[in-house]
N, C-alpha and C. Protein backbone atom coordinates (compact mmCIF):
# COMPACT_ATOMS: atom_id res chain seq x y z
N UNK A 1 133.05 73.67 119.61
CA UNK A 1 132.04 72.99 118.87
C UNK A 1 131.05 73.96 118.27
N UNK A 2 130.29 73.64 117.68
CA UNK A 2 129.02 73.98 116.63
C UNK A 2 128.04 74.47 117.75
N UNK A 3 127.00 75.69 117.53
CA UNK A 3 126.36 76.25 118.67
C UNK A 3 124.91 76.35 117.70
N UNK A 4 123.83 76.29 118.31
CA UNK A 4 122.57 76.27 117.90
C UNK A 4 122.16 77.36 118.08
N UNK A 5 122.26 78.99 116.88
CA UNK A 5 121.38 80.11 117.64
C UNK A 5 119.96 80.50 117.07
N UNK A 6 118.87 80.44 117.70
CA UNK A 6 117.69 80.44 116.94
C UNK A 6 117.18 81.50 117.67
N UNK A 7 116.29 82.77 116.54
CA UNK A 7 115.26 83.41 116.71
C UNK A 7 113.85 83.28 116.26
N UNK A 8 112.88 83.60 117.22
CA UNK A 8 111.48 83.69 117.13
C UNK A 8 111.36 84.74 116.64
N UNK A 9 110.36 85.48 116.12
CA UNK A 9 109.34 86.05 115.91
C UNK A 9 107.91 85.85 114.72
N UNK A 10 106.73 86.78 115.61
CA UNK A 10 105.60 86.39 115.20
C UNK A 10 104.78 87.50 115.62
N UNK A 11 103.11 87.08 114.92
CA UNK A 11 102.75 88.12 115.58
C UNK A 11 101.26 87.77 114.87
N UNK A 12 100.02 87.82 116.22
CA UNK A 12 98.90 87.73 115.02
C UNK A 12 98.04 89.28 115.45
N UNK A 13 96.57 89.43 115.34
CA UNK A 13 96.27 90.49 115.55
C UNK A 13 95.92 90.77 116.66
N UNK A 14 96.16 90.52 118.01
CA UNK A 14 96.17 90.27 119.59
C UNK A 14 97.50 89.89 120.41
N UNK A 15 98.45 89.57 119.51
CA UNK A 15 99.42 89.01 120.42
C UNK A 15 100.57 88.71 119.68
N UNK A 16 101.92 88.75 120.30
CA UNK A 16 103.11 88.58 119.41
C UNK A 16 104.30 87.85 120.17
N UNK A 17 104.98 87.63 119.50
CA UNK A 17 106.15 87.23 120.05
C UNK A 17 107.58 87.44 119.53
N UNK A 18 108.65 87.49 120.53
CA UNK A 18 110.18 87.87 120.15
C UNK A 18 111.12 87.38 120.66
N UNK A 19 111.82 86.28 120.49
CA UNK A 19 112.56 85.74 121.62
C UNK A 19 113.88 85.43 120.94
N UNK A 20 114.88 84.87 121.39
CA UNK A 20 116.15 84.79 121.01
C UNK A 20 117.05 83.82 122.26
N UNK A 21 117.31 82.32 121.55
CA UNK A 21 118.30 81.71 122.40
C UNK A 21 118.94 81.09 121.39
N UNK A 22 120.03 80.14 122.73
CA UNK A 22 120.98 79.65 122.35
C UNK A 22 121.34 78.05 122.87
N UNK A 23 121.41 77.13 121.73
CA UNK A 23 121.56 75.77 122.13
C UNK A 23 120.78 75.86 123.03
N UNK A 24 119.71 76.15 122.79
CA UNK A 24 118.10 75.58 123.92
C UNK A 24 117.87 76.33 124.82
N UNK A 25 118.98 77.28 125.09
CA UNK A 25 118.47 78.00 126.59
C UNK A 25 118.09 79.29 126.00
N UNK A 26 117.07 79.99 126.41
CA UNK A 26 116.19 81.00 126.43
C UNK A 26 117.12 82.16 126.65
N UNK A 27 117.51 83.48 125.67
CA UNK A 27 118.63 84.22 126.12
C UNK A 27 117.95 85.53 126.32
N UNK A 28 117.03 85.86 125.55
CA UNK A 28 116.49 87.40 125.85
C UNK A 28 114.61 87.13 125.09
N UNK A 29 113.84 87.51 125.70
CA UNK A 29 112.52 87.75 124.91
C UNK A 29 111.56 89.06 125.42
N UNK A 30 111.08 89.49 124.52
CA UNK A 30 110.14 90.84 124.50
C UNK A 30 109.01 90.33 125.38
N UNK A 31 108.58 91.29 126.31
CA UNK A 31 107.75 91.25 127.83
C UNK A 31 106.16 91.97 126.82
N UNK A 32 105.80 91.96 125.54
CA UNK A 32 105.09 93.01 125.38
C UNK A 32 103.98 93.33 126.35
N UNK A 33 103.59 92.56 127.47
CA UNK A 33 102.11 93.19 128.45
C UNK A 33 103.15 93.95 129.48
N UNK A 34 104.53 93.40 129.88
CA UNK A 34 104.85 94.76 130.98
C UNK A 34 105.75 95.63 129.90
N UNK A 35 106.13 95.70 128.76
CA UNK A 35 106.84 96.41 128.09
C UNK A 35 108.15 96.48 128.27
N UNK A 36 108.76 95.54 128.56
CA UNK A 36 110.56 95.80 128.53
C UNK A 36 111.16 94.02 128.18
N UNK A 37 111.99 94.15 128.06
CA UNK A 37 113.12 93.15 127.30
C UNK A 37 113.44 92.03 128.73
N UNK A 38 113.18 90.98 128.86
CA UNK A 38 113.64 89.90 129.50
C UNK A 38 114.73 89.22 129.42
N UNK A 39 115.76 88.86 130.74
CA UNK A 39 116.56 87.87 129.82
C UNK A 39 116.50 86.99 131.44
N UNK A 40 116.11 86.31 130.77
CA UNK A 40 115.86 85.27 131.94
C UNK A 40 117.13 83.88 132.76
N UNK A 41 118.54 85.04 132.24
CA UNK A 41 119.39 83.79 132.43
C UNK A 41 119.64 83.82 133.96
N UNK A 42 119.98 82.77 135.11
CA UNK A 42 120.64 82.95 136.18
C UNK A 42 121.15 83.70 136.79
N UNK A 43 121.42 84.11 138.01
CA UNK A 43 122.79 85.10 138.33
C UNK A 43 123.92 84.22 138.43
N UNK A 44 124.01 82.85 138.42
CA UNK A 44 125.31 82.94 139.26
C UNK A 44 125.88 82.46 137.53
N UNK A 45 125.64 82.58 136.69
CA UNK A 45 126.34 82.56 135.64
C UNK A 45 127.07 83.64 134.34
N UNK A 46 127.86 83.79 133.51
CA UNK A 46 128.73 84.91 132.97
C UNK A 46 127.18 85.48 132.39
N UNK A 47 126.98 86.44 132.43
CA UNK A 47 125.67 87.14 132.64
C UNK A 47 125.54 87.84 130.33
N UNK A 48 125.34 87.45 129.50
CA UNK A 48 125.04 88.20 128.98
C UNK A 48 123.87 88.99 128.38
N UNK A 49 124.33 89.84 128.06
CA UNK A 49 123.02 90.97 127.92
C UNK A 49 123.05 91.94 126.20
N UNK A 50 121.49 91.86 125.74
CA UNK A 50 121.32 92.32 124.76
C UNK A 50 121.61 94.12 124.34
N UNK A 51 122.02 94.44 122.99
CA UNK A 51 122.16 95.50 123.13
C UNK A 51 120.93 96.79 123.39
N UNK A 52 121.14 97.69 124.26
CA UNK A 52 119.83 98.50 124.31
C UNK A 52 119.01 99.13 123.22
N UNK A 53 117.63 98.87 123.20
CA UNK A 53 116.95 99.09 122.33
C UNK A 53 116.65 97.82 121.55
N UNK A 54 116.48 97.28 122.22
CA UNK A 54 116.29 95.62 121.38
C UNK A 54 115.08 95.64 121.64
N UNK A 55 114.24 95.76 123.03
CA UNK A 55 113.08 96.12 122.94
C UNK A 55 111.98 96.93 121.94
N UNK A 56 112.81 97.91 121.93
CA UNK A 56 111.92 98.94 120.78
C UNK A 56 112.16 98.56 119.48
N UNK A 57 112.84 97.61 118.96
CA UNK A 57 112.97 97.01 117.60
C UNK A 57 112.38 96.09 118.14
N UNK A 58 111.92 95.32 118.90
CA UNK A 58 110.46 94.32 118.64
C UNK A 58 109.48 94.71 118.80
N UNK A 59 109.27 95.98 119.59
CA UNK A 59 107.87 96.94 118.97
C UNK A 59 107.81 96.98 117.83
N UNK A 60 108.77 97.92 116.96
CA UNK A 60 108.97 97.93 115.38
C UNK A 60 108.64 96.98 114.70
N UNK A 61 109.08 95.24 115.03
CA UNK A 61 108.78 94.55 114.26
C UNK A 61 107.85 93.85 114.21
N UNK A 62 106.77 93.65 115.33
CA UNK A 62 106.14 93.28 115.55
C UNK A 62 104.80 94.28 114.35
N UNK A 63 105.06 95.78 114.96
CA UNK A 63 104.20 96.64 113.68
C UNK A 63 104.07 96.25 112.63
N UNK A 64 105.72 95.96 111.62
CA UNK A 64 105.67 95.67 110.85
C UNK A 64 104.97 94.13 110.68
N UNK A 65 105.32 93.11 111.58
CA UNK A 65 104.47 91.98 111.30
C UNK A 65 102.77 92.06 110.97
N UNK A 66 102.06 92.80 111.65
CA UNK A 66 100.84 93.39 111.37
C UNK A 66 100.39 94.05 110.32
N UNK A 67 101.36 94.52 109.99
CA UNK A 67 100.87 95.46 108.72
C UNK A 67 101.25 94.55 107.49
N UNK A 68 102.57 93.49 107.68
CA UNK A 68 102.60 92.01 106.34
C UNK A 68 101.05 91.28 106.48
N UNK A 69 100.43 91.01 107.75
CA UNK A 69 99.14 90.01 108.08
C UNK A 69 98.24 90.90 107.21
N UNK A 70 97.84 92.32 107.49
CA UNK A 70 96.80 93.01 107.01
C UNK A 70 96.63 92.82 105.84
N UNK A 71 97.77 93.10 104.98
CA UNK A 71 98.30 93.26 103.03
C UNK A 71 98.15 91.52 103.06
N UNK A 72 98.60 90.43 103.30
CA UNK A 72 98.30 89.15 103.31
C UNK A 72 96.90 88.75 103.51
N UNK A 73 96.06 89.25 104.28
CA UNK A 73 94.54 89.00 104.07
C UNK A 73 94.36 89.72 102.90
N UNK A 74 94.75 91.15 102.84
CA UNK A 74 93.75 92.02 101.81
C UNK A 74 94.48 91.42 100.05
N UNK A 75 95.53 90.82 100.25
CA UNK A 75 95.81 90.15 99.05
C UNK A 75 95.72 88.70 98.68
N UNK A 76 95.18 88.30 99.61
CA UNK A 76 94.21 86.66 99.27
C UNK A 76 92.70 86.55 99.86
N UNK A 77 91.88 87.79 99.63
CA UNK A 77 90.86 88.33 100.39
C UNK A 77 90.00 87.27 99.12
N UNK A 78 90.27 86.67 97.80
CA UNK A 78 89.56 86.56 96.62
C UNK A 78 90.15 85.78 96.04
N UNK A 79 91.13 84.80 96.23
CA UNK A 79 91.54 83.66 96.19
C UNK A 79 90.83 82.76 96.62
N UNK A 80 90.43 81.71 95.68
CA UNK A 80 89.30 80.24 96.17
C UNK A 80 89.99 79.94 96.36
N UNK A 81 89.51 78.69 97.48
CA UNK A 81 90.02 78.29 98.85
C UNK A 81 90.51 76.53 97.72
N UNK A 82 89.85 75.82 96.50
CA UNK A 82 90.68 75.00 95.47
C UNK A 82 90.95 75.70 94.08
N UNK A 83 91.67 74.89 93.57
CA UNK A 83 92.54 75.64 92.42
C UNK A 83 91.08 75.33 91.33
């Protein structure tokens, strides 16, 4: 059958997020306050696991999310709020 795979990410100027599941269940998400990669599935089930360095590409992207927010304020810094 047909499988549901959805990713998160986000990020404002305090806090972010990175997560990644499947048909509803939660498969891997970024720990950013202890710094390492979660995957929160069971043991007693076929165990899979993300490739290494998945962590440090949601550092990366998370940067980059910050630095789109910054250029997104500083480029509607003077835009009225009606047309």
């Amino acid at each position: 059958g047909l499988h549901v795979d959805l990713s998160i990410s986000g990020c404002s100027d305090s806090d972010g997020e990175m997560m990644y599941s499947l048909d509803g269940e939660e498969k891997w998400f970024a720990d950013f306050i202890n710094h390492r990669g979660v995957e929160p599935q069971p043991s007693f089930i076929d165990h899979h696991s993300y490739v290494e360095g998945a962590y440090g590409q949601a550092v990366a992207d998370q940067q980059t999310c910050r630095s789109n927010l910054k250029n997104s304020r500083v480029g509607m810094k003077d835009i009225p709020l009606e047309n």
